[in-house]
PDB file of N, CA and C in Angstrom:
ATOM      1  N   UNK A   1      76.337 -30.183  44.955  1.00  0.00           N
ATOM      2  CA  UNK A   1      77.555 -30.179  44.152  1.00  0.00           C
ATOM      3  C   UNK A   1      77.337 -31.041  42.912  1.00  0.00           C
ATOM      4  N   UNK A   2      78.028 -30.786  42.049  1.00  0.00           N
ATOM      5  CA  UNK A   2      77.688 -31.416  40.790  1.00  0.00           C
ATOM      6  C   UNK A   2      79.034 -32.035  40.868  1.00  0.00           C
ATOM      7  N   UNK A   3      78.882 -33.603  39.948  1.00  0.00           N
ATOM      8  CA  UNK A   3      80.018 -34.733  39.724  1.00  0.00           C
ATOM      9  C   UNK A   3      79.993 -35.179  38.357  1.00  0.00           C
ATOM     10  N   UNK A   4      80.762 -34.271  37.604  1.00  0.00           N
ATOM     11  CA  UNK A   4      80.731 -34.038  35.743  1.00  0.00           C
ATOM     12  C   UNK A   4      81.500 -35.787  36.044  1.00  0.00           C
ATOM     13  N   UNK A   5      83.052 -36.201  36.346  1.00  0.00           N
ATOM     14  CA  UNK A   5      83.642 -37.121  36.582  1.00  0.00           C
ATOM     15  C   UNK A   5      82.544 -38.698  37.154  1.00  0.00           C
ATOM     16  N   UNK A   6      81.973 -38.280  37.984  1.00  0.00           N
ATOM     17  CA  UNK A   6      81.773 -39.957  38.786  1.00  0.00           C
ATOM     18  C   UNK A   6      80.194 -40.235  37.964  1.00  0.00           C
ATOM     19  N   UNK A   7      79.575 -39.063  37.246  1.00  0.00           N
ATOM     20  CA  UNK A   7      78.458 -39.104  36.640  1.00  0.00           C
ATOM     21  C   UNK A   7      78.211 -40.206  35.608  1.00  0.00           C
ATOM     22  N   UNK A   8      79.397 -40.811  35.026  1.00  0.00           N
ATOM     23  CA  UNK A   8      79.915 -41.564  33.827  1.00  0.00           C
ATOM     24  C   UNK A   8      79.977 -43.149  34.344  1.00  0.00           C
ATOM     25  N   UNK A   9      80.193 -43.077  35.866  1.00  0.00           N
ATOM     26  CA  UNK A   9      80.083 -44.255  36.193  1.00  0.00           C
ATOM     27  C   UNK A   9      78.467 -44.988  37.250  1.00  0.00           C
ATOM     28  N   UNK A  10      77.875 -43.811  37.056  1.00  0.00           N
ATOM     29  CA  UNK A  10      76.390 -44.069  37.206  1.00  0.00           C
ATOM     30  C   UNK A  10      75.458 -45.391  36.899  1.00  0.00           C
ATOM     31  N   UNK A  11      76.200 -46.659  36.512  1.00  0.00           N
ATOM     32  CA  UNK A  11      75.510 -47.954  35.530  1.00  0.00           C
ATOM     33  C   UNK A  11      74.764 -49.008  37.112  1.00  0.00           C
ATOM     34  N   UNK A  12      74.138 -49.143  36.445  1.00  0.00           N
ATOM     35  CA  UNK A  12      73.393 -50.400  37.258  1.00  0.00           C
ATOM     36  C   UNK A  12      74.162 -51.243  37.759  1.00  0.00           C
ATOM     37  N   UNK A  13      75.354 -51.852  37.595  1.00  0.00           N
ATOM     38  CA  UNK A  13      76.218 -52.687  37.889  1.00  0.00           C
ATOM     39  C   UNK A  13      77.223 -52.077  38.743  1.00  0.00           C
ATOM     40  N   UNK A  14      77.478 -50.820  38.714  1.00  0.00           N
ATOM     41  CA  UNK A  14      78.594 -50.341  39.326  1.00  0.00           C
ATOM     42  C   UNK A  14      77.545 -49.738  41.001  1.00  0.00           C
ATOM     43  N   UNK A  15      76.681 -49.740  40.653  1.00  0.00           N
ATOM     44  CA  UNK A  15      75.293 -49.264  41.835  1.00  0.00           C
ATOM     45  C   UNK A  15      75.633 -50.429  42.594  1.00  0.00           C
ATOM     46  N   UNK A  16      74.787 -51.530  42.346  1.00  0.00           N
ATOM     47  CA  UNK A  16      75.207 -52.839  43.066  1.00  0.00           C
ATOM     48  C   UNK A  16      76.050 -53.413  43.675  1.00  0.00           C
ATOM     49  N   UNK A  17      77.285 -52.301  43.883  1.00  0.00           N
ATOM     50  CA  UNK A  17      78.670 -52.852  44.231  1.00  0.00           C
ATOM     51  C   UNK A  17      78.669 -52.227  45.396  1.00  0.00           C
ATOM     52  N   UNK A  18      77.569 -50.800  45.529  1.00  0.00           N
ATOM     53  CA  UNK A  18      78.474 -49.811  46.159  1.00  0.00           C
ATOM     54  C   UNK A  18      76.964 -50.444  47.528  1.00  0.00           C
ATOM     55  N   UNK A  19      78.009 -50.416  48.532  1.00  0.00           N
ATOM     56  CA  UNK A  19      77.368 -50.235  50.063  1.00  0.00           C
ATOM     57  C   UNK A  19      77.311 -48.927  50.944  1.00  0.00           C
ATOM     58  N   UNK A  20      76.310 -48.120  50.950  1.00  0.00           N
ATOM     59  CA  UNK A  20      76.057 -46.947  51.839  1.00  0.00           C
ATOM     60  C   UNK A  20      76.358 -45.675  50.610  1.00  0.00           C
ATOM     61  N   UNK A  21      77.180 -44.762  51.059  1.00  0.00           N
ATOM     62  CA  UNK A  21      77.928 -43.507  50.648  1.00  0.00           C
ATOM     63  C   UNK A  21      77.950 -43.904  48.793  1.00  0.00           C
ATOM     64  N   UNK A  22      77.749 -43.309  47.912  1.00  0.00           N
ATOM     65  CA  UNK A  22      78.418 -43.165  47.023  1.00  0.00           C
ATOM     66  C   UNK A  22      80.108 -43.085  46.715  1.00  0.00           C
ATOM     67  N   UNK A  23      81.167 -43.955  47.133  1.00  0.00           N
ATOM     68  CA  UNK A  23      82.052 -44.063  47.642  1.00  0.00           C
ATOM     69  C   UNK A  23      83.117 -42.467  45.945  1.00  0.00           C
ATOM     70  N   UNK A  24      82.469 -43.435  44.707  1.00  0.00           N
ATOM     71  CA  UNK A  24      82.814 -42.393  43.484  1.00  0.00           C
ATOM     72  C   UNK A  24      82.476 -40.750  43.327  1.00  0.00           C
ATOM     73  N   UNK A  25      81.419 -40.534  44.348  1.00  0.00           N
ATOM     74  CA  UNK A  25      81.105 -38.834  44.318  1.00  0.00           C
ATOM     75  C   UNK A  25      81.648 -38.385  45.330  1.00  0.00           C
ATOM     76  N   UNK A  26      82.578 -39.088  46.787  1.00  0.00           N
ATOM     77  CA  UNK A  26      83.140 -38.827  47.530  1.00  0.00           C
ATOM     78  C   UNK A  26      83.927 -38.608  47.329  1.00  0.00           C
ATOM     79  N   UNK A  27      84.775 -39.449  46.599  1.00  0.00           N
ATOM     80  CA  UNK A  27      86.162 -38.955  46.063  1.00  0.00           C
ATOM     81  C   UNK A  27      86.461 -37.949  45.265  1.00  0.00           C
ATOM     82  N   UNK A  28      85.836 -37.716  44.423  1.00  0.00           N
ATOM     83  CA  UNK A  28      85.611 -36.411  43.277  1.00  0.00           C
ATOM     84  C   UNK A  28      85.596 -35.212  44.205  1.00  0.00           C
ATOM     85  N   UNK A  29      84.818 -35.742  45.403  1.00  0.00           N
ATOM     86  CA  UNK A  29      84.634 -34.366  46.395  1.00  0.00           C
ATOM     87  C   UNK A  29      86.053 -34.058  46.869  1.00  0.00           C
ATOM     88  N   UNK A  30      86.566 -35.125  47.227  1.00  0.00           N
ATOM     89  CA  UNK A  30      87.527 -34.877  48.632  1.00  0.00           C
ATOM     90  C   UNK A  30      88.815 -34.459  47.169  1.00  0.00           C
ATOM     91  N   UNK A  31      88.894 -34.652  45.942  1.00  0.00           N
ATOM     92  CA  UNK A  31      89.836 -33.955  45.246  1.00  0.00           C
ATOM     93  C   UNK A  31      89.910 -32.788  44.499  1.00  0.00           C
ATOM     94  N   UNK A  32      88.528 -32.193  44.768  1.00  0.00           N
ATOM     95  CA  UNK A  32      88.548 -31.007  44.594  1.00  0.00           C
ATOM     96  C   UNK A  32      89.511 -29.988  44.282  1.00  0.00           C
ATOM     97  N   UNK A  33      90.086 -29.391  43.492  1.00  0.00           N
ATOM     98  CA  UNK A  33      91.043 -28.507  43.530  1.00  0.00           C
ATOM     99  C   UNK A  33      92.681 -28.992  44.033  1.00  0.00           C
ATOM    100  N   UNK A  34      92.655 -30.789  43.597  1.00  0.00           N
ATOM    101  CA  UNK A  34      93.740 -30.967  44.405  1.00  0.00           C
ATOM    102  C   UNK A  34      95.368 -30.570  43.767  1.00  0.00           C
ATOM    103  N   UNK A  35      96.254 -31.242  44.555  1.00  0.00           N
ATOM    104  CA  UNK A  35      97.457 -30.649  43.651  1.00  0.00           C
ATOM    105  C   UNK A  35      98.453 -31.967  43.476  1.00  0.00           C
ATOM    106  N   UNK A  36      97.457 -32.984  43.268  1.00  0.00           N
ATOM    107  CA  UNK A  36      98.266 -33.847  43.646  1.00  0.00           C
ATOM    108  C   UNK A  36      99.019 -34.147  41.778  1.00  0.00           C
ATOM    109  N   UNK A  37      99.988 -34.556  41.216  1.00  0.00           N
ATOM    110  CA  UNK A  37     100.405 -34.610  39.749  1.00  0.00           C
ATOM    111  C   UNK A  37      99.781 -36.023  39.332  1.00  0.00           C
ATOM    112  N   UNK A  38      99.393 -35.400  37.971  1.00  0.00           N
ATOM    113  CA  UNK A  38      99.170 -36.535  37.530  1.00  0.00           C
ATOM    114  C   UNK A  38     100.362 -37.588  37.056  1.00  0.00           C
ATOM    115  N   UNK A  39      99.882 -39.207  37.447  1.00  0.00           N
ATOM    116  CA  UNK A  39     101.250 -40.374  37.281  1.00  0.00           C
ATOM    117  C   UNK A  39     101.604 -40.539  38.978  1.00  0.00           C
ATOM    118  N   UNK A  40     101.447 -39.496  39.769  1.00  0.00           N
ATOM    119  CA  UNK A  40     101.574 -39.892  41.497  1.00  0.00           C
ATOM    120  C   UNK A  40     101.063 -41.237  41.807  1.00  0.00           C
ATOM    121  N   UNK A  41     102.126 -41.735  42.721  1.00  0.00           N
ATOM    122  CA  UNK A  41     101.214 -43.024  43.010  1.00  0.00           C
ATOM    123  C   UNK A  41     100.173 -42.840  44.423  1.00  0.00           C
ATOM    124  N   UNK A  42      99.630 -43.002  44.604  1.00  0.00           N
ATOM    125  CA  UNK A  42      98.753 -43.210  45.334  1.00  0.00           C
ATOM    126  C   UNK A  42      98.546 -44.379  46.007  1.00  0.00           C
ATOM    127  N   UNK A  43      97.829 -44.432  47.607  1.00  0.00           N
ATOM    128  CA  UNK A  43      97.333 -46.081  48.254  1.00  0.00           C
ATOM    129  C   UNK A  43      95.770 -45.418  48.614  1.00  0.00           C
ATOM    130  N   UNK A  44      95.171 -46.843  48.013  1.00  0.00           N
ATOM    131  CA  UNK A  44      93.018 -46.283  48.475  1.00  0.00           C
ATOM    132  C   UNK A  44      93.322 -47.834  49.080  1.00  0.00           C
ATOM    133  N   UNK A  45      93.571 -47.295  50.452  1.00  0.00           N
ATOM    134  CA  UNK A  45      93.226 -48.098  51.581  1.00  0.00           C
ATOM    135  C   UNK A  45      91.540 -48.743  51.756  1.00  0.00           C
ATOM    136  N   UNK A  46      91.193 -49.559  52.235  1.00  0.00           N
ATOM    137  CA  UNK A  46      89.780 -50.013  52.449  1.00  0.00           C
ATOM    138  C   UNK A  46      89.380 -49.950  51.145  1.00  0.00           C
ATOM    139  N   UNK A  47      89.830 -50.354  49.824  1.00  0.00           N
ATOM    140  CA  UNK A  47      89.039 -50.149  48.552  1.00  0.00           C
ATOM    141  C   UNK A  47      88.360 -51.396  47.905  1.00  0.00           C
ATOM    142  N   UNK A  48      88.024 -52.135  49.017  1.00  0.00           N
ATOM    143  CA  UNK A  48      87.026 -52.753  48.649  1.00  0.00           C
ATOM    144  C   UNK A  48      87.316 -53.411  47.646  1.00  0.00           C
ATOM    145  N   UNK A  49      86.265 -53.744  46.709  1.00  0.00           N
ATOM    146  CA  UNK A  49      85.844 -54.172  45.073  1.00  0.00           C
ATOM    147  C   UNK A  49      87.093 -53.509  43.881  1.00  0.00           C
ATOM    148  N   UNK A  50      87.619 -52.526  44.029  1.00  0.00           N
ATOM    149  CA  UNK A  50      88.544 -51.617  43.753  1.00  0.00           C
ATOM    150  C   UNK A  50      87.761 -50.967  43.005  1.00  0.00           C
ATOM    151  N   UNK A  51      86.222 -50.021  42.711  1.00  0.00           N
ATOM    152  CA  UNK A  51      85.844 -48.854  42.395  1.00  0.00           C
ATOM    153  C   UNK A  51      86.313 -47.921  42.291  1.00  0.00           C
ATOM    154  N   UNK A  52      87.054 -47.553  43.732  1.00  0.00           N
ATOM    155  CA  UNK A  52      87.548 -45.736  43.660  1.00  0.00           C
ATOM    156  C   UNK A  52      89.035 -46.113  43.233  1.00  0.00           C
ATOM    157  N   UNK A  53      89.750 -47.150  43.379  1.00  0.00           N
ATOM    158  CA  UNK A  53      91.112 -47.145  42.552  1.00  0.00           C
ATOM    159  C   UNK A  53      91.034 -47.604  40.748  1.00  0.00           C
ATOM    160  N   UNK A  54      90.027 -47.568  40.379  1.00  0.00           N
ATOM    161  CA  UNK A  54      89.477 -47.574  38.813  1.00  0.00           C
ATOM    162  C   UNK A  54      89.386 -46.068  38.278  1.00  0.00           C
ATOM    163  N   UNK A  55      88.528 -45.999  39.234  1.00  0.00           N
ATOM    164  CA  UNK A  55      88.443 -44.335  38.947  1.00  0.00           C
ATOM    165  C   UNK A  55      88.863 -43.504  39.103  1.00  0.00           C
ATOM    166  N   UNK A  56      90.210 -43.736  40.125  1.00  0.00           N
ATOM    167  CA  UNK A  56      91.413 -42.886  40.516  1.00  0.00           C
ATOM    168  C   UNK A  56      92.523 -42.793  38.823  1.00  0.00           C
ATOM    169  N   UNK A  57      92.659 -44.376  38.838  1.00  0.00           N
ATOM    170  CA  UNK A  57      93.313 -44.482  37.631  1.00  0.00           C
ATOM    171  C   UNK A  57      92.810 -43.283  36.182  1.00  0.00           C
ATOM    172  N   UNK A  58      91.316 -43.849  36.156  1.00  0.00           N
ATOM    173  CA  UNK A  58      91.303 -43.339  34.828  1.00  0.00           C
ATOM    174  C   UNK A  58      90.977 -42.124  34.801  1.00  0.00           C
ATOM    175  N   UNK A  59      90.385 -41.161  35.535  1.00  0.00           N
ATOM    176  CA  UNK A  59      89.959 -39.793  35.891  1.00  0.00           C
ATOM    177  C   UNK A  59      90.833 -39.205  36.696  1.00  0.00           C
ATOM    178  N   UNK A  60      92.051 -39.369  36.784  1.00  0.00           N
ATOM    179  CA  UNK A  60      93.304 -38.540  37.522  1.00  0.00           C
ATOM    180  C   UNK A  60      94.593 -38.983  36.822  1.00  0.00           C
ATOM    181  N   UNK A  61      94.743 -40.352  36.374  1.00  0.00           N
ATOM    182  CA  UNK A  61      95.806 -40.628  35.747  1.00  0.00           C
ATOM    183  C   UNK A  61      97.217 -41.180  37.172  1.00  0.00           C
ATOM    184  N   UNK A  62      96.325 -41.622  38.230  1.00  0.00           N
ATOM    185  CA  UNK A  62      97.667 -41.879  39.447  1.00  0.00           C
ATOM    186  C   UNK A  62      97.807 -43.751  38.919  1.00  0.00           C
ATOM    187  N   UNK A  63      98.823 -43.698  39.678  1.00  0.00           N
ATOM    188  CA  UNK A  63      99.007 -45.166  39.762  1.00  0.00           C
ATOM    189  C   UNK A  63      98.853 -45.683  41.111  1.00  0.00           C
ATOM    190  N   UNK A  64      98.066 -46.352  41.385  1.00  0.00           N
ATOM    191  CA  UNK A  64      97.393 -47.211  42.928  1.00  0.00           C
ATOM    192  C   UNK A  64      97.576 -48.001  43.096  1.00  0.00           C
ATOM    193  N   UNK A  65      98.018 -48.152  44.218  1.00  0.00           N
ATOM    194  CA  UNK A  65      98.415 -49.324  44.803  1.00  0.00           C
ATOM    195  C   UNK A  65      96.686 -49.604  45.555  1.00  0.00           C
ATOM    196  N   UNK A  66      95.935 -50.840  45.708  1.00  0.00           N
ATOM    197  CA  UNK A  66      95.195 -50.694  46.603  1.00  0.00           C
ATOM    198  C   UNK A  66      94.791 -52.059  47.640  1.00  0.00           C
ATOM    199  N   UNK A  67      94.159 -51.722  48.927  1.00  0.00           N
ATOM    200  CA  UNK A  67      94.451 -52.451  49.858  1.00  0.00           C
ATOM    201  C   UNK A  67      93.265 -52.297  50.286  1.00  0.00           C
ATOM    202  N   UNK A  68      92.665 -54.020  51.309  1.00  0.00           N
ATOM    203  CA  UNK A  68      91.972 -53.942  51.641  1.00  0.00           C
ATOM    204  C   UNK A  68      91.584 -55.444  52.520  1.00  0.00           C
ATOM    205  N   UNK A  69      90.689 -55.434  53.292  1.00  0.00           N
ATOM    206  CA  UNK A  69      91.417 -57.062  53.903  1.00  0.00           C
ATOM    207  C   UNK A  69      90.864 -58.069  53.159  1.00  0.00           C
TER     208      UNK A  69
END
């Protein structure tokens, strides 16, 4: 599968953050075709460092709440 979106955040620094999974090409995956509106708020539970709620923000346009222990 190709990731036009999480491709942009590819930097050496944002690598170093991430543990296991590409957590940014997962998400791109799992929204595939979604229907969710843009401005929805959203919760990225377990978000860590907050990566995928950065990139939720700026490549979907939701507003996130995010959580994590």
């Amino acid at each position: 599968m190709h990731y036009p979106l999480s491709e942009k955040y590819m930097t050496d620094e944002l690598m170093a953050k991430i543990m296991g999974p590409n957590p940014i090409k997962l998400e791109e995956e799992l929204l595939t075709n979604h229907q969710i509106p843009q401005g929805a708020t959203v919760c990225d539970l377990g978000s860590g460092q907050g990566l995928t709620s950065v990139f939720l923000v700026k490549e979907y346009g939701f507003t996130v709440y995010a959580a994590d222990l």
